[in-house]
C-alpha atoms as a PDB file:
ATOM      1  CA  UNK A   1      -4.424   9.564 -21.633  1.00  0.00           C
ATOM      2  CA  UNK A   2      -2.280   6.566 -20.030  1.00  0.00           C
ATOM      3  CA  UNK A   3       0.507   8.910 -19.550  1.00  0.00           C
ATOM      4  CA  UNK A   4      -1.356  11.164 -17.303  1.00  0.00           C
ATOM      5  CA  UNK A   5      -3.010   8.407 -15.424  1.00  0.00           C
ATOM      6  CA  UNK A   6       0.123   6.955 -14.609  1.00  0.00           C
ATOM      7  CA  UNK A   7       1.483  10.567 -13.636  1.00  0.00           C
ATOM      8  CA  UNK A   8      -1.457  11.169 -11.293  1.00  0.00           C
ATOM      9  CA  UNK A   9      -1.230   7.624  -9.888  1.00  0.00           C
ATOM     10  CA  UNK A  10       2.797   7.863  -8.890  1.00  0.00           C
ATOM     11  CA  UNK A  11       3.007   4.936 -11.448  1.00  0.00           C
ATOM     12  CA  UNK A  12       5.386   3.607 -13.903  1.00  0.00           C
ATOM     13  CA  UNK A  13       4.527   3.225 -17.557  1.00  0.00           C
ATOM     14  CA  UNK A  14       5.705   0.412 -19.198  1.00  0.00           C
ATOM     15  CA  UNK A  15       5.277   0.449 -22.969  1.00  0.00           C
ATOM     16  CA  UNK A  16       7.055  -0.582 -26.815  1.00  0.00           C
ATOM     17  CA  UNK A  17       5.709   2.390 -27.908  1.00  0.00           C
ATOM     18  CA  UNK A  18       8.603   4.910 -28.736  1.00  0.00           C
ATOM     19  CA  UNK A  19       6.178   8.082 -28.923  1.00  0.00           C
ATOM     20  CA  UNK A  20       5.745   7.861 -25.606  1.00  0.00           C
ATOM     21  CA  UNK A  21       9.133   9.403 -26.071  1.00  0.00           C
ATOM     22  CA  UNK A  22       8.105  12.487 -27.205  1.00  0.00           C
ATOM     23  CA  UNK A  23       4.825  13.129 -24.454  1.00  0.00           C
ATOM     24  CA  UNK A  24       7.361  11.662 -21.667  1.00  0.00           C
ATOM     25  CA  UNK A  25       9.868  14.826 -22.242  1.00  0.00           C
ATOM     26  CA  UNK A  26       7.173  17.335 -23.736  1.00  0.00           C
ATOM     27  CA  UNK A  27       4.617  19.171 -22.583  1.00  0.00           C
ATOM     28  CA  UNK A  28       3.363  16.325 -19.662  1.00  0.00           C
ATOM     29  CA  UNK A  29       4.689  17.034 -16.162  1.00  0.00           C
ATOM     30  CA  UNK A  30       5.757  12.872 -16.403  1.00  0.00           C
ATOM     31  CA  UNK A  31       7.017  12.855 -13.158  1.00  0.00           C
ATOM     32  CA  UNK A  32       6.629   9.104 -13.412  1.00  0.00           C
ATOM     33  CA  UNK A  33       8.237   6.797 -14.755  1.00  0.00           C
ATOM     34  CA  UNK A  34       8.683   5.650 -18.302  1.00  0.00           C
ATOM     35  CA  UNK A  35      10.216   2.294 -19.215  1.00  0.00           C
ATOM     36  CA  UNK A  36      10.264   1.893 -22.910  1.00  0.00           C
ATOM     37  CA  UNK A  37      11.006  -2.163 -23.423  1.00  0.00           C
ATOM     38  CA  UNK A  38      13.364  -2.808 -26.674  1.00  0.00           C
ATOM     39  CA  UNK A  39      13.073  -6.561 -25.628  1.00  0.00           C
ATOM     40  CA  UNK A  40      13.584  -9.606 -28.580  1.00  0.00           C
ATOM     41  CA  UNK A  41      12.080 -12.874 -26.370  1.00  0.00           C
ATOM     42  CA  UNK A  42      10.873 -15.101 -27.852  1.00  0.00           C
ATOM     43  CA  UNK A  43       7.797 -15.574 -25.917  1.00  0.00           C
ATOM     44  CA  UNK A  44       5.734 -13.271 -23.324  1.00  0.00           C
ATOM     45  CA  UNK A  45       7.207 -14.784 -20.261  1.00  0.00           C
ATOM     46  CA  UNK A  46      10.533 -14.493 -21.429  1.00  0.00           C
ATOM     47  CA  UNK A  47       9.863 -10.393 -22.012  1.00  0.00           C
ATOM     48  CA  UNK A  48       8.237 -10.516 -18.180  1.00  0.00           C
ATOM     49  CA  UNK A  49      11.260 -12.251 -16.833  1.00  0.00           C
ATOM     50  CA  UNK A  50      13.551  -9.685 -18.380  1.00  0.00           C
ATOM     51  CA  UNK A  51      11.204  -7.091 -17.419  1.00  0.00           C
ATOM     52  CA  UNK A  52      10.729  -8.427 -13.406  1.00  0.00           C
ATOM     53  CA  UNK A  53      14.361  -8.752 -13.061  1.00  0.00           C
ATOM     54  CA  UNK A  54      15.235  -4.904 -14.473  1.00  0.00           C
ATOM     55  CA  UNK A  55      12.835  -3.571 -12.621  1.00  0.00           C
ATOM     56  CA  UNK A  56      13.726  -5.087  -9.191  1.00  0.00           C
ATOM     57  CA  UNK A  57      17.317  -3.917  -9.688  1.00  0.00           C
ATOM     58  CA  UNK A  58      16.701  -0.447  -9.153  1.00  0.00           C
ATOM     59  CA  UNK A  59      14.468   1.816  -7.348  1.00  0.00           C
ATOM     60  CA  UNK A  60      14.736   5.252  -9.278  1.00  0.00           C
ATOM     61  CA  UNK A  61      12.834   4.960 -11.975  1.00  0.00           C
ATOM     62  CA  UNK A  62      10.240   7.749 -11.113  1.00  0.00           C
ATOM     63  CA  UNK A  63      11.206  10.989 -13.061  1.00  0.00           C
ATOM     64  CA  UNK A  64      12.951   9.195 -15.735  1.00  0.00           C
ATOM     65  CA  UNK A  65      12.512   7.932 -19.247  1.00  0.00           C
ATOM     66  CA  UNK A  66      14.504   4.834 -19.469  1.00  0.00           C
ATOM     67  CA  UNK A  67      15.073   2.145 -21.767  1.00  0.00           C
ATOM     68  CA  UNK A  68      15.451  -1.770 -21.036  1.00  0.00           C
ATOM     69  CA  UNK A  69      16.649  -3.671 -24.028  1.00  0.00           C
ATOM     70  CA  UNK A  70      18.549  -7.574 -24.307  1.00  0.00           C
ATOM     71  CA  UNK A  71      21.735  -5.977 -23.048  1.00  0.00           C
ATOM     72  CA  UNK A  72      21.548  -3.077 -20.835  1.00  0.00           C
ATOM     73  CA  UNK A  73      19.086  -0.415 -18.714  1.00  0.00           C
ATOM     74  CA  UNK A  74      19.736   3.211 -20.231  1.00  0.00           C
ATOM     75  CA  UNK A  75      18.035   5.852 -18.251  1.00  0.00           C
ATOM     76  CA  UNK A  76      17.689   9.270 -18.733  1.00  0.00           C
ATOM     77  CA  UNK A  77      16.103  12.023 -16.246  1.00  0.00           C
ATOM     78  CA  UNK A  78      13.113  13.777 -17.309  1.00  0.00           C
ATOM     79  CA  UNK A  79      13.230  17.767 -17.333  1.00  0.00           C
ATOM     80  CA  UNK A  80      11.423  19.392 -13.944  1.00  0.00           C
ATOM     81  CA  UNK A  81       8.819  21.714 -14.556  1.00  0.00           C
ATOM     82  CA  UNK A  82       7.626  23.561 -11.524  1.00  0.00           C
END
């Protein structure tokens, strides 16, 4: 599964799939993070732009489900399971 991949790798998952959602704050130890893109570009390198620039204005997105969309970065910590 890509969410445990990117778990096991330390990475971040960037998707536009909202289910990921629902495995980010289930069962899944998601320590990584989850970047759910709510983005209306009109063209691919608009969306990477907007995605680049988000990205590269924070540095704590591990261990949170956040969500990037025209206007504003919402982010929302993911629940620690030990």
């Amino acid at each position: 599964m890509v969410l445990q991949l990117a778990v096991q790798e330390n990475r971040l998952l960037l998707t536009f799939d909202k289910d990921f959602g629902e495995l980010a704050f289930g069962d899944l130890h998601a320590t990584a993070g989850v970047i759910l893109l709510r983005i209306s570009a009109r063209s691919p390198s608009a969306v990477a732009d907007m995605v680049v620039r988000a990205i590269a204005r924070r540095d704590d997105w591990g261990g949170h489900f956040s969500v990037i969309d025209d206007t504003q970065t919402r982010m929302t910590a993911l629940p620690k399971r030990g």
